[in-house]
Protein backbone atom coordinates (compact mmCIF):
# COMPACT_ATOMS: atom_id res chain seq x y z
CA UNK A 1 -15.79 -17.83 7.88
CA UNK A 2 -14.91 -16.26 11.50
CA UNK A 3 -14.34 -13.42 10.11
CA UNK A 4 -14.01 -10.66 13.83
CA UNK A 5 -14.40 -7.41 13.85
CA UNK A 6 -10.78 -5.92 15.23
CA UNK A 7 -11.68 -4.50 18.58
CA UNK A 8 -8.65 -2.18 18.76
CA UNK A 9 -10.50 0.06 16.24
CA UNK A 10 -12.73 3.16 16.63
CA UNK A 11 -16.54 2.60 17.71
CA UNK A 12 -18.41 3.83 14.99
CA UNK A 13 -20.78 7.26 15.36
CA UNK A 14 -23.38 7.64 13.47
CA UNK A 15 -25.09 10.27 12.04
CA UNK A 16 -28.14 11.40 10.40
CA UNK A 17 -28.53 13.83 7.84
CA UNK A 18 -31.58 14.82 5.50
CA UNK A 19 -30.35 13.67 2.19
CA UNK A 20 -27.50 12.96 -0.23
CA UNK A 21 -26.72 16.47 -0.89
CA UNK A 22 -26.25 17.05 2.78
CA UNK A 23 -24.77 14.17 3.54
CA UNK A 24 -21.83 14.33 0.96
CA UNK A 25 -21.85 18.25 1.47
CA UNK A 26 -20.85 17.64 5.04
CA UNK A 27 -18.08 15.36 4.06
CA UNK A 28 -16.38 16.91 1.83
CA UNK A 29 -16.23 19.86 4.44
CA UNK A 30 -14.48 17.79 6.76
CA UNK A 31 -12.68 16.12 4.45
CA UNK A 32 -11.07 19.62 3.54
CA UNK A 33 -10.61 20.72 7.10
CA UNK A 34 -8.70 17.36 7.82
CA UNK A 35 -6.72 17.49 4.94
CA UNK A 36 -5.64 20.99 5.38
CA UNK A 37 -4.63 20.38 9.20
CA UNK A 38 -2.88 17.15 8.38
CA UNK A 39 -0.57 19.27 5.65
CA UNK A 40 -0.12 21.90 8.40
CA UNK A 41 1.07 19.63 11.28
CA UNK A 42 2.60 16.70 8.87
CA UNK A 43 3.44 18.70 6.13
CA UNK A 44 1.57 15.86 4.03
CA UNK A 45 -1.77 13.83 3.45
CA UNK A 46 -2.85 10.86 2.46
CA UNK A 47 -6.51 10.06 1.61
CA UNK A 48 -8.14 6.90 -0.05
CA UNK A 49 -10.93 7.40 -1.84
CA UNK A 50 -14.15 5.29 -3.30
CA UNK A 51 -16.55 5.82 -6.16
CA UNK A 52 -20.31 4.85 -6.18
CA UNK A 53 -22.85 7.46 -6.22
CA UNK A 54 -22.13 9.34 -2.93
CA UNK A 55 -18.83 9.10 -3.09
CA UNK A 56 -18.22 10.48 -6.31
CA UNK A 57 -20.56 13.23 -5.28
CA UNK A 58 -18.72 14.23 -2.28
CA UNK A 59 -15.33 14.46 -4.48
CA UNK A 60 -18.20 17.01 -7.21
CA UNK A 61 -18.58 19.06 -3.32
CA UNK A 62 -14.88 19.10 -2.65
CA UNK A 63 -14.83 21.11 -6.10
CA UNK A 64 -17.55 22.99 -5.62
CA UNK A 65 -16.25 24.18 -2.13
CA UNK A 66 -13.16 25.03 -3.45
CA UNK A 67 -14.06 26.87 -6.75
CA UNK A 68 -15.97 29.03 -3.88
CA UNK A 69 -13.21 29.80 -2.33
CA UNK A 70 -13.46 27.29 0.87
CA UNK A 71 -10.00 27.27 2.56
CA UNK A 72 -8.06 23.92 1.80
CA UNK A 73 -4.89 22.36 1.92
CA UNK A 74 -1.53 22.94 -0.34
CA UNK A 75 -2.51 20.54 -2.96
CA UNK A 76 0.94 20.20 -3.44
CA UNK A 77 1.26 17.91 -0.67
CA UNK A 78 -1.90 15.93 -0.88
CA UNK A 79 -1.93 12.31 -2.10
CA UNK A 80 -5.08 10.42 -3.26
CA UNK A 81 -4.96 6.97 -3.35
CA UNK A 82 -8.09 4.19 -3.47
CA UNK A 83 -9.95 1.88 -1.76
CA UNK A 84 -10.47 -0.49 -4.61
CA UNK A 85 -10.61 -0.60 -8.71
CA UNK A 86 -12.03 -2.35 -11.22
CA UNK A 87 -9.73 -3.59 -13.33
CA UNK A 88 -10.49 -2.29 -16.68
CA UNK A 89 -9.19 -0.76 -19.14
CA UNK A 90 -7.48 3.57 -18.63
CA UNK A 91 -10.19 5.44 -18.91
CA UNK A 92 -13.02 3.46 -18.56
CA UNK A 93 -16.03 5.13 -17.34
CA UNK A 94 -16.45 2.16 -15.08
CA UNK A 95 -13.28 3.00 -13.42
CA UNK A 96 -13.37 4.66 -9.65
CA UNK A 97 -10.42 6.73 -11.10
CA UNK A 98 -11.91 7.85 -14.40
CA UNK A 99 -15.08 8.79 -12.44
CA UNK A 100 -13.06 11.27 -9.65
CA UNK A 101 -11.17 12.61 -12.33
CA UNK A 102 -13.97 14.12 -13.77
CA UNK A 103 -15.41 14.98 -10.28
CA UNK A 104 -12.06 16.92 -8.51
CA UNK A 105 -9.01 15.42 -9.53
CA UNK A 106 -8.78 16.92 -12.83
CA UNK A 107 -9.61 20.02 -12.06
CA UNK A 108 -7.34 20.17 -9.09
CA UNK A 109 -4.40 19.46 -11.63
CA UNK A 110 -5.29 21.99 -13.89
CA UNK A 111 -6.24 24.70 -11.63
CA UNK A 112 -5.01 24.33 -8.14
CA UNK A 113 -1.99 22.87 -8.27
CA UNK A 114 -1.85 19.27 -7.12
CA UNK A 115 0.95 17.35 -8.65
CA UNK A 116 -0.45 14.44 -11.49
CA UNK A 117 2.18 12.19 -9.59
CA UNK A 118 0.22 12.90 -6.11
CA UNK A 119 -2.89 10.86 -7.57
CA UNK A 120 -2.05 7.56 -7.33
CA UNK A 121 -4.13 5.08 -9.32
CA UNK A 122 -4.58 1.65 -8.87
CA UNK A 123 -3.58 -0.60 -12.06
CA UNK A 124 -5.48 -0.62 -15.41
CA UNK A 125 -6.14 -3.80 -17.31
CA UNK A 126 -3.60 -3.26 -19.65
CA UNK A 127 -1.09 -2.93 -16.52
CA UNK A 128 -2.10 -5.83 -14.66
CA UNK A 129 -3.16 -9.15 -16.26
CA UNK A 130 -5.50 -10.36 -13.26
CA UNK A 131 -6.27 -8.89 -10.17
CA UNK A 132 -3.93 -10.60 -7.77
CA UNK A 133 -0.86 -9.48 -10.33
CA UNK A 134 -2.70 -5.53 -9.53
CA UNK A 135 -2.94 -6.12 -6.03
CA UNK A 136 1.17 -6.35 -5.94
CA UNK A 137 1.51 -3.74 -8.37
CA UNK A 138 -0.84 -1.33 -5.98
CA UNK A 139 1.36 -2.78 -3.16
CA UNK A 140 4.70 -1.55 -4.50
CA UNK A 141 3.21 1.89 -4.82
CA UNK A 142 2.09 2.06 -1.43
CA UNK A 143 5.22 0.76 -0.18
CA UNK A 144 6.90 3.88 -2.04
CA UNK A 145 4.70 6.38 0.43
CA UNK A 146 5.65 4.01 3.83
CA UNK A 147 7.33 5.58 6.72
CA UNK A 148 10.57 3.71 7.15
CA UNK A 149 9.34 1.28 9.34
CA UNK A 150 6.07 1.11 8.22
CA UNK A 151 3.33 1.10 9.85
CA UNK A 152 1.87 -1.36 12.71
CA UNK A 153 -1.55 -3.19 11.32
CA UNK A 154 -3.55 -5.85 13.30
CA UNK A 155 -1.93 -8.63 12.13
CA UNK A 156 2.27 -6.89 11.78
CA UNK A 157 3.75 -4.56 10.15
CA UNK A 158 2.28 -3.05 6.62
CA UNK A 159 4.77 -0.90 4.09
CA UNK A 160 1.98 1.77 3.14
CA UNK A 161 1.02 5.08 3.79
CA UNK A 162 -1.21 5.96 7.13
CA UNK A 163 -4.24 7.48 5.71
CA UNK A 164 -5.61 10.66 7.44
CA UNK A 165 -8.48 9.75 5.84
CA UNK A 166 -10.31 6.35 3.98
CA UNK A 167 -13.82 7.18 2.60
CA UNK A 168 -16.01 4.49 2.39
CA UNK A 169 -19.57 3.06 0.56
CA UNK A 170 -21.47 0.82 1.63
CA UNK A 171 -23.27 -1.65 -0.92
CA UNK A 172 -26.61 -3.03 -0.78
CA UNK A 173 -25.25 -6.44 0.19
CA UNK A 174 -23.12 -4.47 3.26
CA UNK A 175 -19.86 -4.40 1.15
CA UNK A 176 -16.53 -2.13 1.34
CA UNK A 177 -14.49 -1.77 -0.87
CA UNK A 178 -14.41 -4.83 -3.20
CA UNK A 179 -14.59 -6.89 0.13
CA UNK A 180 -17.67 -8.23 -0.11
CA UNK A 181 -19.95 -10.99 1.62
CA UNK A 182 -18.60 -14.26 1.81
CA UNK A 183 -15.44 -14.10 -0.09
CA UNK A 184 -12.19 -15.26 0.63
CA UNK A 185 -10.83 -11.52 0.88
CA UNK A 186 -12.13 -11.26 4.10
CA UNK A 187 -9.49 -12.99 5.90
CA UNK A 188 -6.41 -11.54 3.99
CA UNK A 189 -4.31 -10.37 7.36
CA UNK A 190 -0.78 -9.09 7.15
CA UNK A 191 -1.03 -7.74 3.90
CA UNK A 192 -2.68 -4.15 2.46
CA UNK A 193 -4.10 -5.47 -0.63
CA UNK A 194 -5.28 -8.32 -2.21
CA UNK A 195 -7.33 -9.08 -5.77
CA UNK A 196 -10.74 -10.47 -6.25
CA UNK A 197 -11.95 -12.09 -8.94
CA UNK A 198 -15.44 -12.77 -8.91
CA UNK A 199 -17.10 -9.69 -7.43
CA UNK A 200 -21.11 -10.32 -7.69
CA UNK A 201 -22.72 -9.81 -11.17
CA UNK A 202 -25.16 -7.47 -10.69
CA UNK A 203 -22.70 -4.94 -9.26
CA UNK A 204 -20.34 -4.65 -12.75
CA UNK A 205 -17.08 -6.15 -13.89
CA UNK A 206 -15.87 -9.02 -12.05
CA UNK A 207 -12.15 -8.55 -11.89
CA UNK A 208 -11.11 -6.17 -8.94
CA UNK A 209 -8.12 -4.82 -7.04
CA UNK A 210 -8.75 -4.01 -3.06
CA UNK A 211 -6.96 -2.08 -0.07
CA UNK A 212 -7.63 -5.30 2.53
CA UNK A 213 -9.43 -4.88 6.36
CA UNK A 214 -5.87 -4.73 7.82
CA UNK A 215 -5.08 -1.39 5.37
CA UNK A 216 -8.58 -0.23 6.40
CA UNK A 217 -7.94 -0.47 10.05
CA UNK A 218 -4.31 1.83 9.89
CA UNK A 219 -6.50 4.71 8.86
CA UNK A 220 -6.75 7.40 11.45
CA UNK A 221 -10.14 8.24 10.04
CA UNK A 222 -12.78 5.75 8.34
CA UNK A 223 -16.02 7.98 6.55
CA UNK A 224 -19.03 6.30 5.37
CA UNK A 225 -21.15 8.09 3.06
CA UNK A 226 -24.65 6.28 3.08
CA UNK A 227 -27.10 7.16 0.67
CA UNK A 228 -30.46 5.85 -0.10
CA UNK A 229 -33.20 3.26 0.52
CA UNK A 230 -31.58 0.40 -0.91
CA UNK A 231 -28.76 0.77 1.60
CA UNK A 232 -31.21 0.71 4.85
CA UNK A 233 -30.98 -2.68 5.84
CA UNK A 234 -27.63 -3.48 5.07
CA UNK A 235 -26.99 -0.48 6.90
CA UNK A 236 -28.87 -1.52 10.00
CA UNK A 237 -26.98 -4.58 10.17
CA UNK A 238 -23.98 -4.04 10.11
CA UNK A 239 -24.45 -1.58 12.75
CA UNK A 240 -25.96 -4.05 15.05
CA UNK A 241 -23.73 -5.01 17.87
CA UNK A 242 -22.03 -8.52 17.40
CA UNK A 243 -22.86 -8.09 13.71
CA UNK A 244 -21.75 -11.00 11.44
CA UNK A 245 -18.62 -9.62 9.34
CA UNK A 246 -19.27 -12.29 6.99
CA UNK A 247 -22.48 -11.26 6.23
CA UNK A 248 -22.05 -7.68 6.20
CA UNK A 249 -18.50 -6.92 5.61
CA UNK A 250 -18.97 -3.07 6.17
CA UNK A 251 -19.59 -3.96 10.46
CA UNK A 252 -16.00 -4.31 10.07
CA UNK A 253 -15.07 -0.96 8.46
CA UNK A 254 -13.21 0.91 11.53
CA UNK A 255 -10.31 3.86 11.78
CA UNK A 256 -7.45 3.56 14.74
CA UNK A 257 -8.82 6.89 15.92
CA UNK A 258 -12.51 7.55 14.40
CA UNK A 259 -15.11 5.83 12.57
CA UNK A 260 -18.16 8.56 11.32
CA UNK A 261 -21.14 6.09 9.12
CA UNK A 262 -22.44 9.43 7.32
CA UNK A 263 -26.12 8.30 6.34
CA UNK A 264 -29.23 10.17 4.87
CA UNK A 265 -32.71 9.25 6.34
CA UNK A 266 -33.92 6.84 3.72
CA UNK A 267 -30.83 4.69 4.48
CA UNK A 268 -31.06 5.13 8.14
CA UNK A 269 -34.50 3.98 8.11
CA UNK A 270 -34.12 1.02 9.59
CA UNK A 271 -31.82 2.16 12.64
CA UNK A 272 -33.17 1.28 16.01
């Protein structure tokens, strides 16, 4: 598909930690830090988030830090957006959203003041007919957050927020996001989203709504939280120099400034 990996991006570093626990521990430490200096200097934040297991337990650590009294940002001025959605009904347990409301976002509402307006959802089913009409609906919104000008992307200009920070997982198969091997998503350029409609089988509902590699590559900052066994080769290969983006979508998954792959040992197993 010549799909490239953009050059102008961040080399990623790696690193190693015991296990989950640690390695979503350690993220959602930084992930505080960076969010509270980006309100300080910018006087806002922006921050994309993912579900799957790790990354829904990093978002249960953000709370967990916080409830102990961990020094964060003015929630007040903290937007969460996402990397991708199922498209499925409000609610849904299956939903990315559903599942971080339950882990932090929730909670933050309720307790520590973060405005319900500052978490900014992509579409539901019963907002969004298919997932190309959600991927212009998710568009709009960003636009809403865009510097004037925008910002510049790899391919022109995109009307979205810059992220300060985009977590990522990383799928068996090597996916991001709901970009995933071999599908025509891949080579969306000059836009920030895009829909998918036929995301594999054995990884849930088919209908999706994705933040494209051109959104992913504006972000100052792209995390990887890598977690288990099953993720070891994919893993491996996509952090193999020259790696095939094609094949394993998630060699491509770079920040303008830094790019951090977060792994435990089982899924570093494989690591030369």
């Amino acid at each position: 598909m010549g799909v490239q990996i953009n050059a102008e991006t961040a080399e990623p570093q790696v690193e190693i930690f015991a296990d989950r626990p640690a390695v979503t521990h350690t993220i959602a430490a930084r992930l505080l830090a960076v969010l509270k200096e980006a309100v300080d200097t910018q006087g806002i934040a922006h921050v994309s988030l993912t579900g799957g297991g790790a990354g829904i337990a990093t978002l249960e650590a953000m709370a967990e830090l916080v409830r102990k009294g961990a020094e964060a940002p003015d929630w007040a001025s903290v937007h969460f957006w996402w990397g991708d959605e199922r498209l499925l009904p409000a609610g849904d347990e299956d939903r990315n959203e559903t599942q971080a409301r339950a882990a932090l976002l929730d909670f933050l509402v309720a307790e520590q003041g973060l405005p319900a307006e500052n978490i900014c959802a992509m579409p539901t089913s019963e907002e969004a007919a298919h997932p190309e009409a959600g991927a212009q609906i998710y568009a709009r919104q960003l636009e809403t957050h865009a510097p004037e000008h925008g910002i510049a992307g790899p391919h022109g200009k995109l009307m979205m927020p810059r992220f300060d920070v985009m977590l990522l997982g990383v799928g068996p198969d090597g996916h991001v996001n709901s970009l995933f091997p071999g599908k025509d998503s891949l080579n969306v350029t000059g836009q920030a989203t895009t829909g998918e409609s036929d995301a594999p089988a054995a990884l849930g509902p088919p209908l999706r709504v994705t933040l494209t590699f051109d959104a992913v590559h504006t972000a100052r900052r792209v995390w990887t939280g890598v977690t288990g066994a099953d993720k070891a080769e994919a893993a491996a290969a996509a952090l193999t120099p020259g790696a095939d983006v094609a094949q394993y979508p998630a060699a491509n998954a770079r920040g303008s400034e830094e790019t951090i792959w977060h792994l435990d040992k089982p899924a570093a197993a494989n690591l030369s």
